[in-house]
N, C-alpha and C. Protein backbone atom coordinates (compact mmCIF):
# COMPACT_ATOMS: atom_id res chain seq x y z
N UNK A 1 152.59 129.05 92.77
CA UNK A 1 151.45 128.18 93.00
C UNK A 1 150.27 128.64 92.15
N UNK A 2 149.86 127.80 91.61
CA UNK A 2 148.34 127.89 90.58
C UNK A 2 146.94 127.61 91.33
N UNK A 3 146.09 128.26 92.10
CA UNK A 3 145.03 127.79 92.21
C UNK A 3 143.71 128.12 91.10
N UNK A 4 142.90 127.30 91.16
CA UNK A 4 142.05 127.27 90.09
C UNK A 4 140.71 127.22 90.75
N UNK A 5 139.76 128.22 91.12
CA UNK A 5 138.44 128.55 91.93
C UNK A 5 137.27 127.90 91.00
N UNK A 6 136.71 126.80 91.14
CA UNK A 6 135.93 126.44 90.04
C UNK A 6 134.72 125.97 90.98
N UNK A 7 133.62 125.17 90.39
CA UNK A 7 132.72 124.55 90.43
C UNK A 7 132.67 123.15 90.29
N UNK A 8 132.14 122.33 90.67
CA UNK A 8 131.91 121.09 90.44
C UNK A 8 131.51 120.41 89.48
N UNK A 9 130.93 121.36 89.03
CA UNK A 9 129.71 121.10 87.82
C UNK A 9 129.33 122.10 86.62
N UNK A 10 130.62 122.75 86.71
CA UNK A 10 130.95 124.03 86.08
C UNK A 10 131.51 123.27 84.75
N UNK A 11 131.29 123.69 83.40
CA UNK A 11 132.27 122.28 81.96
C UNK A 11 133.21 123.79 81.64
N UNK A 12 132.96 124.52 82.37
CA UNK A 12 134.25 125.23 82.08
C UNK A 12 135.96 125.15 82.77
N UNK A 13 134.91 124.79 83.88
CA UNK A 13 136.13 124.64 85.01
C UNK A 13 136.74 123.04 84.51
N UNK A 14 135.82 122.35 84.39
CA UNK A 14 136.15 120.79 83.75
C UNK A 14 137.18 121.08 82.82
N UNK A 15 136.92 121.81 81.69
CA UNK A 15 137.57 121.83 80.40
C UNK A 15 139.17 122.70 81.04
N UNK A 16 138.91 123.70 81.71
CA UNK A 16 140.48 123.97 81.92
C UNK A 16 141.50 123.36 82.86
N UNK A 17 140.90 122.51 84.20
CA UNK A 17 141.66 121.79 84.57
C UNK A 17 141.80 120.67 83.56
N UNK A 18 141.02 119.94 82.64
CA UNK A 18 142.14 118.89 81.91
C UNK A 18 143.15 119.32 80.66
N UNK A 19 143.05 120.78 80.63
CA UNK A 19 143.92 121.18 79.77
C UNK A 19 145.35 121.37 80.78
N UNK A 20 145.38 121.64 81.81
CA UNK A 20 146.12 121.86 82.96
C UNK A 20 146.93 120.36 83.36
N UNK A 21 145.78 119.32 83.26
CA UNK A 21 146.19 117.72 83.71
C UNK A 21 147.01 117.59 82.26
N UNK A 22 146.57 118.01 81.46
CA UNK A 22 147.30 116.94 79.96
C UNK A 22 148.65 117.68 80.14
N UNK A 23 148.93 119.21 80.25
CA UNK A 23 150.17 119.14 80.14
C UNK A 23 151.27 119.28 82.03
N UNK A 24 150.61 118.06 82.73
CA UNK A 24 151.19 117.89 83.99
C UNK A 24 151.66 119.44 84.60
N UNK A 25 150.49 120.35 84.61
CA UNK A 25 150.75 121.48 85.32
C UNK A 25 149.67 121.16 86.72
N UNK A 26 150.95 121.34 87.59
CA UNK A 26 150.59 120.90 89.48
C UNK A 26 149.48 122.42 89.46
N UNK A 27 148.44 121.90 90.11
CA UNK A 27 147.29 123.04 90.53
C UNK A 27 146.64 123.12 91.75
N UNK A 28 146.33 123.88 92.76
CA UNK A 28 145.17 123.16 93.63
C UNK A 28 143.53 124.06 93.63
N UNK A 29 142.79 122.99 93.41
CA UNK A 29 141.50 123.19 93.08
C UNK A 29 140.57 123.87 94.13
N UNK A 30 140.06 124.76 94.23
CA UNK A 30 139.70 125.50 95.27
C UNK A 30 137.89 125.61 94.86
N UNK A 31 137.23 124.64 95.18
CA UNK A 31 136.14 124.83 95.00
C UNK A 31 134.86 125.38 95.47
N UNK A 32 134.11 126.62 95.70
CA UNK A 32 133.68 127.75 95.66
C UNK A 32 132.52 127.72 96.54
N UNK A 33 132.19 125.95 96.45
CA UNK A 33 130.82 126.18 97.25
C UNK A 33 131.28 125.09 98.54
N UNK A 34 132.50 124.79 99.09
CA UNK A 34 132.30 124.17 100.16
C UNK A 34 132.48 125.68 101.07
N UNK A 35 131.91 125.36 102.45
CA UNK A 35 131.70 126.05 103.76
C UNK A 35 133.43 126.34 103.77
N UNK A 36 134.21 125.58 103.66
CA UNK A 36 135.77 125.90 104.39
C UNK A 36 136.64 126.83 103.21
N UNK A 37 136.21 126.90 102.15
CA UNK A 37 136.36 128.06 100.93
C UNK A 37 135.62 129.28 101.13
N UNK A 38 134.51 129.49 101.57
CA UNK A 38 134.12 130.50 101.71
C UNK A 38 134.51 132.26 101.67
N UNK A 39 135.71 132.00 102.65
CA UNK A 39 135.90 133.45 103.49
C UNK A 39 136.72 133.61 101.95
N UNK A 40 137.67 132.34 101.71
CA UNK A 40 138.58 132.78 100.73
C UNK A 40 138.31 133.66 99.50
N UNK A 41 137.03 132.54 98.88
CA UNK A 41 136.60 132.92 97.74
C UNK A 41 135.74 134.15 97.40
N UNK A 42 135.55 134.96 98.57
CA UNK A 42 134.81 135.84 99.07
C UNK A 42 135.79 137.19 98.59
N UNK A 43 136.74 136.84 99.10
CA UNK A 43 137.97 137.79 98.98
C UNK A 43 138.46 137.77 97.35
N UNK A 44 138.77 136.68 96.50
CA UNK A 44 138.75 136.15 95.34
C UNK A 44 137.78 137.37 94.49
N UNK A 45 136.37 137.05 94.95
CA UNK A 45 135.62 137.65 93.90
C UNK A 45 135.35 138.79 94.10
N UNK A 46 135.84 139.61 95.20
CA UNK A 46 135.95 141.02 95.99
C UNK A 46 136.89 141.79 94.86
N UNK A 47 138.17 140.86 94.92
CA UNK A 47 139.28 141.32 94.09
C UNK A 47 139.09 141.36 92.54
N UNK A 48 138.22 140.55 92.55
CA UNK A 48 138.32 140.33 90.44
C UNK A 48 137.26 141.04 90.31
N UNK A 49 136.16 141.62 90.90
CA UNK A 49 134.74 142.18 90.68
C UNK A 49 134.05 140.99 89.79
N UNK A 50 133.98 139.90 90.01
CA UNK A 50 133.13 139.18 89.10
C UNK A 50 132.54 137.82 89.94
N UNK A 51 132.03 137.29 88.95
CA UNK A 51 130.87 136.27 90.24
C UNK A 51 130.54 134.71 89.58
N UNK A 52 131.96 134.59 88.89
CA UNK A 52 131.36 133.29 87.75
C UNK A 52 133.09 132.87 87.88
N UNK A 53 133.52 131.58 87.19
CA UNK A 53 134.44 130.58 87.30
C UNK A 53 134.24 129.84 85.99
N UNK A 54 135.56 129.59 85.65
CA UNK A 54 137.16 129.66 86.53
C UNK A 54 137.64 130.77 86.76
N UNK A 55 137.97 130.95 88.38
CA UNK A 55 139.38 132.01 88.46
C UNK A 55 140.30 131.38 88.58
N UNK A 56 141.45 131.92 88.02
CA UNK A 56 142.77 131.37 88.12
C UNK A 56 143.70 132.13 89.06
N UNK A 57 144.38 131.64 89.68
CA UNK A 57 145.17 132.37 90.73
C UNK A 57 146.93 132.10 90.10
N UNK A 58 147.65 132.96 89.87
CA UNK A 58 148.82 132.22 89.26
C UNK A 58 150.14 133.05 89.76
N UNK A 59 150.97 132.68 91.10
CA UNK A 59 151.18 133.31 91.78
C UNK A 59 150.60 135.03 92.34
N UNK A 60 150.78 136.23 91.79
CA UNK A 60 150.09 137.37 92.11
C UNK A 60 149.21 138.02 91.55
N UNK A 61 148.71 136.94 90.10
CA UNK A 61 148.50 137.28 88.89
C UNK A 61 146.86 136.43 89.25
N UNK A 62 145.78 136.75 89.31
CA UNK A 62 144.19 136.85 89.25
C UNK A 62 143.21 137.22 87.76
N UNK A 63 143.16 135.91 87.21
CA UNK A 63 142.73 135.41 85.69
C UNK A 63 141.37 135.37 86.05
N UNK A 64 140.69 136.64 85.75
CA UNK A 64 139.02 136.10 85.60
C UNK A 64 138.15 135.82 84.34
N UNK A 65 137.16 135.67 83.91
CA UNK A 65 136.58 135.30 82.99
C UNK A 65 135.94 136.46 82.50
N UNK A 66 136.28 137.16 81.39
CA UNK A 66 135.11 137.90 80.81
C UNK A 66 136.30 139.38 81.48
N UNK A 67 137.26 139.38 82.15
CA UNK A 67 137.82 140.16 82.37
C UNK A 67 139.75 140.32 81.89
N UNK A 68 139.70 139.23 81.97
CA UNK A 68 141.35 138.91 81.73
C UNK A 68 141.27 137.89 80.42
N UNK A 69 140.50 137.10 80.32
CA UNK A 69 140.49 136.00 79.28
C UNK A 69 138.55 135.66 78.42
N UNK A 70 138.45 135.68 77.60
CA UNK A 70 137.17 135.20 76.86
C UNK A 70 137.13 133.84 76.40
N UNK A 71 138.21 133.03 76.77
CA UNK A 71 137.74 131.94 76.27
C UNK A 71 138.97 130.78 77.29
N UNK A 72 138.60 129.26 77.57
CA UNK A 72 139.00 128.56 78.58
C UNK A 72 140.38 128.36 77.66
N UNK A 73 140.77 128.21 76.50
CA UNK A 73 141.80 128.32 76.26
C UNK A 73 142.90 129.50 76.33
N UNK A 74 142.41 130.42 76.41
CA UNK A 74 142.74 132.13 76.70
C UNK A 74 143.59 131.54 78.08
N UNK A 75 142.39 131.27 78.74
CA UNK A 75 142.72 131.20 79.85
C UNK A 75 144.04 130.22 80.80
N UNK A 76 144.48 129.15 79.97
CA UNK A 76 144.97 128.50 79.60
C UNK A 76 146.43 128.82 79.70
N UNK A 77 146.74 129.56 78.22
CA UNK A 77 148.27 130.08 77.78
C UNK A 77 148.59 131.20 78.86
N UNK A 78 147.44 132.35 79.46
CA UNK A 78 147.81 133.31 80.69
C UNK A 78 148.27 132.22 81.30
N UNK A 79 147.59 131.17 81.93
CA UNK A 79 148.22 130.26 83.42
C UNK A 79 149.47 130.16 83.33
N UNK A 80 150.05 129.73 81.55
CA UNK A 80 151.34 129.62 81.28
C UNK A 80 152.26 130.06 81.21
N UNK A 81 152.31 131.30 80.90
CA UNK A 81 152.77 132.66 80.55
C UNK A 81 153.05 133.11 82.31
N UNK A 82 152.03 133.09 82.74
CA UNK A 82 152.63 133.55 84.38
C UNK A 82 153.36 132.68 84.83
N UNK A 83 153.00 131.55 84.99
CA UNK A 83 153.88 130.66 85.36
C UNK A 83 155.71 130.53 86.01
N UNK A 84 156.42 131.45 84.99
CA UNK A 84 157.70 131.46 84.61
C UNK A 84 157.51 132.52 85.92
């Protein structure tokens, strides 16, 4: 399972879920500022030490920005690469 911790209004998070939609990779979007995400994403950014989005969740594998990947395409080929 792929979750993807983003923002609403984040053009980063924009730009890597439609790289995700174009090549029909199933995701679920976990977005950071509703009340019922909270506890989760809490734990999320506990684990990655960082405080910004997209995180990528890709089965056991935790893709942060500026830590695992520098750029939304980086970020991208990791989703893929774990995937398998």
């Amino acid at each position: 399972m792929i979750k993807v911790y983003s923002m609403e209004n984040c053009p980063y998070c924009k730009d890597l879920k439609e790289l995700l939609n174009g090549e029909n990779i199933e995701y679920v979007d976990v977005d950071i500022n509703l009340p019922e995400n909270k506890e989760e994403c809490e734990i999320v950014f506990k684990m990655t030490n960082v405080d910004s989005v997209p995180i990528v969740k890709v089965g056991k594998h935790l893709l942060a920005p500026d830590v695992s990947f520098e750029s939304i395409e980086e970020a991208f080929e990791l989703t893929k690469k774990f995937m398998v």
